[in-house]
Protein backbone atom coordinates (compact mmCIF):
# COMPACT_ATOMS: atom_id res chain seq x y z
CA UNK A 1 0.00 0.00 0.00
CA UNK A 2 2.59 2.17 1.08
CA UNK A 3 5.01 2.14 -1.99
CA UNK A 4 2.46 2.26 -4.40
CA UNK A 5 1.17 5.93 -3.39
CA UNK A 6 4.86 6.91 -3.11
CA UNK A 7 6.38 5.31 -6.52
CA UNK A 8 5.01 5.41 -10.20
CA UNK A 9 7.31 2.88 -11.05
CA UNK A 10 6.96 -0.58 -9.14
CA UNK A 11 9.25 -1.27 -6.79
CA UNK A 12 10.84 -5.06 -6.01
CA UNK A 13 8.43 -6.38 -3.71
CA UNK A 14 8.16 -7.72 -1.10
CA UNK A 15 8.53 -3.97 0.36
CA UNK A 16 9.38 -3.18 4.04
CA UNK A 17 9.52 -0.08 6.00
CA UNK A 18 11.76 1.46 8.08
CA UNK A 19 13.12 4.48 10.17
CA UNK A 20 16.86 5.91 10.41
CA UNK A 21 19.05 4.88 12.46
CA UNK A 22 18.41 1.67 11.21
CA UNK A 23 18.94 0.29 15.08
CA UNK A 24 15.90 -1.06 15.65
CA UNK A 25 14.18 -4.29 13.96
CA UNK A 26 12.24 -4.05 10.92
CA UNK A 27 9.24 -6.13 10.04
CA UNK A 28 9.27 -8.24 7.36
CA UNK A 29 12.81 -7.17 6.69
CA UNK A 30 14.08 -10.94 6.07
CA UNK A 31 12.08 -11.13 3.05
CA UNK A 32 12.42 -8.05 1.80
CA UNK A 33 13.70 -7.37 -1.96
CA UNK A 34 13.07 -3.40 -1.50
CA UNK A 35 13.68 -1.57 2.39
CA UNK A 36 11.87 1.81 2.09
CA UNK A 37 13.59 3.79 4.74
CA UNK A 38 12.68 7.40 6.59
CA UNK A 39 15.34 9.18 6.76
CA UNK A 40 13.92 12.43 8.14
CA UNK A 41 14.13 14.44 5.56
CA UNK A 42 14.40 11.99 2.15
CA UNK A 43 13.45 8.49 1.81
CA UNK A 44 16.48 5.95 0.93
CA UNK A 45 15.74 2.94 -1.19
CA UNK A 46 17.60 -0.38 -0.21
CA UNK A 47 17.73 -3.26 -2.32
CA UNK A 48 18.25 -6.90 -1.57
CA UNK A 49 22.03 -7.57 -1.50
CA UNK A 50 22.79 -4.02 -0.49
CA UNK A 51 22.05 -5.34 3.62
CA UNK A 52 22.01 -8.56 5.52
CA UNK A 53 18.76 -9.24 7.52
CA UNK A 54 19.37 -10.64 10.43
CA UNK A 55 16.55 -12.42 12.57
CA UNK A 56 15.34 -10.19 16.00
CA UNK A 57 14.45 -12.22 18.66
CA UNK A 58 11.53 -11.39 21.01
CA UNK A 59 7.96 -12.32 21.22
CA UNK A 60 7.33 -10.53 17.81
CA UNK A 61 3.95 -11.52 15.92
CA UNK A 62 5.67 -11.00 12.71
CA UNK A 63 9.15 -11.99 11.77
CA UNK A 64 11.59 -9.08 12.30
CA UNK A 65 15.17 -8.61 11.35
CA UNK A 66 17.93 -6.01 12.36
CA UNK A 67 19.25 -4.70 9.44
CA UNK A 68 22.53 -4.55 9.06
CA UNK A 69 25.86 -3.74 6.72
CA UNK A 70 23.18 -1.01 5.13
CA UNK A 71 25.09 1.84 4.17
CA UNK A 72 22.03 4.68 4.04
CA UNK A 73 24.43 7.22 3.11
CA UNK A 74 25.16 5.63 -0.35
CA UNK A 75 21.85 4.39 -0.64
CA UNK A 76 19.49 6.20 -3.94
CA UNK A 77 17.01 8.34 -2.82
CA UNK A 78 13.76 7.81 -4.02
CA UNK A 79 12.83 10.78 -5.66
CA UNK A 80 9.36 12.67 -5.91
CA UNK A 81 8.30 11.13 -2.84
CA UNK A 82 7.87 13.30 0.57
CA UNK A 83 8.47 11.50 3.68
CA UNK A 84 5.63 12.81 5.48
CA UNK A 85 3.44 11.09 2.78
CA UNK A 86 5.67 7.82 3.37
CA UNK A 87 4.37 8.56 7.34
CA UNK A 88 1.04 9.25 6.47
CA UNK A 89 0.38 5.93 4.31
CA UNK A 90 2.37 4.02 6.86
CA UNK A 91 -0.18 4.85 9.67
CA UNK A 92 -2.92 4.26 7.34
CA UNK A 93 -1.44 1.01 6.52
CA UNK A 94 -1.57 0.32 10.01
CA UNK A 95 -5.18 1.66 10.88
CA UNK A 96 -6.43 -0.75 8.48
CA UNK A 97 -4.07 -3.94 9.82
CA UNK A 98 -5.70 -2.88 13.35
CA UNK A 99 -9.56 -2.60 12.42
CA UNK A 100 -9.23 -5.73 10.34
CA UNK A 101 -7.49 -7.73 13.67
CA UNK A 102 -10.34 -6.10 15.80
CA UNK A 103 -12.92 -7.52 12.83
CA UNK A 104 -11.29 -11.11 13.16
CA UNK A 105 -11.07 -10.80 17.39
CA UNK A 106 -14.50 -9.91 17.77
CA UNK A 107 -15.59 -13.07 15.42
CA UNK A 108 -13.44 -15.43 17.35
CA UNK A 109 -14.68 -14.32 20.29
CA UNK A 110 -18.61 -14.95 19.18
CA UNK A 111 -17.00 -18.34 18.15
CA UNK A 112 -15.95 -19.52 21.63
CA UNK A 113 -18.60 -17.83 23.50
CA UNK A 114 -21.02 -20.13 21.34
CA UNK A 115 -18.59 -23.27 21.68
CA UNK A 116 -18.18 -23.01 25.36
CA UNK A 117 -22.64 -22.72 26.05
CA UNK A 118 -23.18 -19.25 26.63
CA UNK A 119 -25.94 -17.88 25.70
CA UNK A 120 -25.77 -15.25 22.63
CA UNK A 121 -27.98 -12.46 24.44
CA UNK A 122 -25.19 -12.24 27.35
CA UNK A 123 -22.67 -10.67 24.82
CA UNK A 124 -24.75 -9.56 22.15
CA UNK A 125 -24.80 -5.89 23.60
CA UNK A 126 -21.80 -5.61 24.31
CA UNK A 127 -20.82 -7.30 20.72
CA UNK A 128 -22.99 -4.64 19.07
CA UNK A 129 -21.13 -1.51 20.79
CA UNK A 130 -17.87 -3.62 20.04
CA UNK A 131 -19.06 -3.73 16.56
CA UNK A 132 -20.30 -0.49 15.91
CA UNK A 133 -16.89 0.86 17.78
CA UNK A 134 -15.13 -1.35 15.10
CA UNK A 135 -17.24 -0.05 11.74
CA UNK A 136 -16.20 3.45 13.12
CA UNK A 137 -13.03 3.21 12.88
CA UNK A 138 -13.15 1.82 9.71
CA UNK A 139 -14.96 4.59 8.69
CA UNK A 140 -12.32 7.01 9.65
CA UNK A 141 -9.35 5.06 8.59
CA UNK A 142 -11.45 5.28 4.65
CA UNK A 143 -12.04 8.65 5.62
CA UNK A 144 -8.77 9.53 5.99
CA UNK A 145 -7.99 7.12 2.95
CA UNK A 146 -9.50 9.73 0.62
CA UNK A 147 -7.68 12.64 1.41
CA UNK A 148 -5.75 13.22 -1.34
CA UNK A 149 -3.24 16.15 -0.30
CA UNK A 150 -0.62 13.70 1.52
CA UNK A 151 -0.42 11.97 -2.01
CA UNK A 152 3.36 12.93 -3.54
């Protein structure tokens, strides 16, 4: 989602993201072909080859590497693209990977509450707030999916 509002031309996918320094792990960074990295002011392209991946562990839900051997300073910018639209598209990105989790939460939890015996009225108030909380914020994460002024 991200690259394709900041690139005309397609870039090697798959595509991760990043923030300078590149200190801290980056998801999806191991199977990376293009790193799309913030550099503040610009946005550096790295390409597979140009930086080892190297697997972060912790209790991540994704698989995350440390980048390293990336040299950002000789790294191409990528051009006609503003960082703060890279930002902007990034937290979209993620306003939509956190209404769809809450979607798929709220359906497991109707699943168990039926497997386990309790009866649907108990939750189904709460369920519907839950719900309509839910549809909300999908409504402002499309809201904020039209504006068009963050586009580079």
């Amino acid at each position: 989602m991200v690259s394709s509002q900041l690139s005309a031309s397609r870039l090697p996918r798959p595509v991760a993201l990043a923030r300078a320094p590149l200190s801290a792990p980056v998801r999806f960074a191991s199977a990376a072909s293009t790193v799309l990295v913030d550099c503040g002011d610009r946005i550096r392209l790295l390409r597979a080859g140009t930086f080892t991946a190297v697997p972060a562990q912790g209790t991540f839900a994704y698989p995350f590497a440390r980048l390293v051997d990336a040299d950002l300073d000789a790294a191409p910018e990528l051009t006609g693209a503003s960082p703060e639209a890279m930002r902007h598209w990034w937290r979209l990105g993620v306003c939509f990977e956190i209404v769809g989790a809450d979607q798929a939460a709220l359906v497991l939890k109707r699943h168990v509450s039926y497997r386990v015996g309790r009866a649907p009225q108990a939750d189904s108030r709460r369920s519907r707030a839950q719900m309509i909380l839910i549809e909300d914020q999908e409504v402002q994460c499309r809201k904020c999916l039209q504006r068009r002024h963050f586009r580079s």
